[in-house]
Protein backbone atom coordinates (compact mmCIF):
# COMPACT_ATOMS: atom_id res chain seq x y z
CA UNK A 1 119.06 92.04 8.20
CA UNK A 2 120.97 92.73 11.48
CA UNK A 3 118.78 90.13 13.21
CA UNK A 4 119.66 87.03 10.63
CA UNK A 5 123.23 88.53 11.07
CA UNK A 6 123.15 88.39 15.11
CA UNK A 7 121.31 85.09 15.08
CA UNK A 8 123.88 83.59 12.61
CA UNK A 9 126.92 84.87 14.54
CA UNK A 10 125.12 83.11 18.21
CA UNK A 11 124.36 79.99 16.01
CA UNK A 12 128.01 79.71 15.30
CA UNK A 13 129.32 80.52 18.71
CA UNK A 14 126.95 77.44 20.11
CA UNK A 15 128.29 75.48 17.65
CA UNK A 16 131.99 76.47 17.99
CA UNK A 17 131.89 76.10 21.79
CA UNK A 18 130.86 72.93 21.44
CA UNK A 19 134.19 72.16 19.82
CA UNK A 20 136.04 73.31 22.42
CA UNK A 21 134.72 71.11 25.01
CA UNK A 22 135.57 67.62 23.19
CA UNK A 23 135.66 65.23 25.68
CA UNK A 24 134.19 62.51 26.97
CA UNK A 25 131.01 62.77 28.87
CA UNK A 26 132.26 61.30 31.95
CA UNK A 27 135.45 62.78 31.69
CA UNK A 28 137.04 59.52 32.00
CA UNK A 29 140.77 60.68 30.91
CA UNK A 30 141.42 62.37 34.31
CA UNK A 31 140.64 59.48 36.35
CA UNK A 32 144.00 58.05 38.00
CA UNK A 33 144.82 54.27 37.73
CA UNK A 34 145.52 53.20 41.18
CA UNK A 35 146.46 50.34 42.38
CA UNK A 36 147.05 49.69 46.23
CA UNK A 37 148.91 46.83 48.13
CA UNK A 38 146.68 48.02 50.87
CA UNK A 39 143.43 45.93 51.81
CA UNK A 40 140.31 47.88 53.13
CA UNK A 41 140.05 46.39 56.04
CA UNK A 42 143.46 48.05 56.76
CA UNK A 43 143.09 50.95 55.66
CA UNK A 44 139.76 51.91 58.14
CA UNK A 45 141.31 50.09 60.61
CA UNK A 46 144.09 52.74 60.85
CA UNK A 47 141.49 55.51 59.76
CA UNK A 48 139.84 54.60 62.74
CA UNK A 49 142.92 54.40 65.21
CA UNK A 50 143.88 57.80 63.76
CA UNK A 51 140.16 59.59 64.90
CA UNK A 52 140.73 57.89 68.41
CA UNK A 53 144.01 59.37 69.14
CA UNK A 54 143.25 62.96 67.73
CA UNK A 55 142.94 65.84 69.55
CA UNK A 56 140.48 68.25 68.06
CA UNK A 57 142.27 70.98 70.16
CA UNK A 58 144.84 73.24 68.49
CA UNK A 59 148.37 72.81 69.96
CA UNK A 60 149.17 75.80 72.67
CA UNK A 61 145.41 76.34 73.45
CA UNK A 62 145.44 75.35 76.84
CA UNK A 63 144.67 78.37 79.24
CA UNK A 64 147.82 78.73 81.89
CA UNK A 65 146.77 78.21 85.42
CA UNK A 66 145.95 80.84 87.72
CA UNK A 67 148.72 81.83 89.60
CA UNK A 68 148.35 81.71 93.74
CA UNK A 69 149.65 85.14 94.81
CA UNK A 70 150.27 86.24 98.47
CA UNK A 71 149.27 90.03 97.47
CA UNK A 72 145.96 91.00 97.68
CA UNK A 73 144.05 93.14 94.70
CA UNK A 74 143.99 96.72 97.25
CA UNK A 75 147.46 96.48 97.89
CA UNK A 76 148.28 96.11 94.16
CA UNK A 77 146.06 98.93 93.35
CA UNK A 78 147.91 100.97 95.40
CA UNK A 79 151.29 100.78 94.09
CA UNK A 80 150.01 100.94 90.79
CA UNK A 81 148.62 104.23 91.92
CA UNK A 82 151.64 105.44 93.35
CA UNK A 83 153.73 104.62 90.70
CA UNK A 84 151.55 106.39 88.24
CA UNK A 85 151.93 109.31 90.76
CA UNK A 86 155.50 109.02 90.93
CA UNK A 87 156.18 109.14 87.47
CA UNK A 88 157.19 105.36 87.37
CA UNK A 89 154.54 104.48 84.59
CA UNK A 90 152.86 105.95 81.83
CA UNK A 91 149.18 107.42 82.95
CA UNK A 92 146.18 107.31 79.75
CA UNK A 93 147.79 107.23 76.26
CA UNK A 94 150.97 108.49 77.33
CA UNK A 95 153.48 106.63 76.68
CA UNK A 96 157.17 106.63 77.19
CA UNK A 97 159.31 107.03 73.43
């Protein structure tokens, strides 16, 4: 008995959701009328001129130039080590608050 009943509730659900999707098989009502002033022709022509001129690189993702300094990498190793010697800058984690 709760078989037929289980069976006859599914049989009903099938035939209830197919209710809910009335429509037309293509779908048809959701296709936009368009009509363009715009030939073809034109319209890859400027497709075309648009992929020539694009840059596939993001704006500001150019790397800066090296900078040409007169100091040489011991000397700046030095102060740095003085100054964290001195107090000047924070040594490790530390950090001034």
């Amino acid at each position: 008995m709760t078989a037929s009943k289980f069976f006859a509730v599914a049989a009903l659900a099938t035939v209830a959701s197919f209710g809910a999707h009335a429509d037309e098989a293509d779908g048809s009502q959701f296709a936009v009328q368009f009509n363009s002033t715009r030939s073809v022709a034109e319209v890859q022509a400027e497709a075309a001129a648009k992929v020539k001129t694009h840059s596939q690189e993001p704006a500001g993702s150019r790397v800066a130039a090296t900078v040409q300094s007169a100091t040489d990498r011991a000397t700046v190793r030095a102060q740095a080590a003085d100054a964290v010697r001195l107090g000047q800058i924070p040594r490790g984690e530390a950090t001034y608050l």
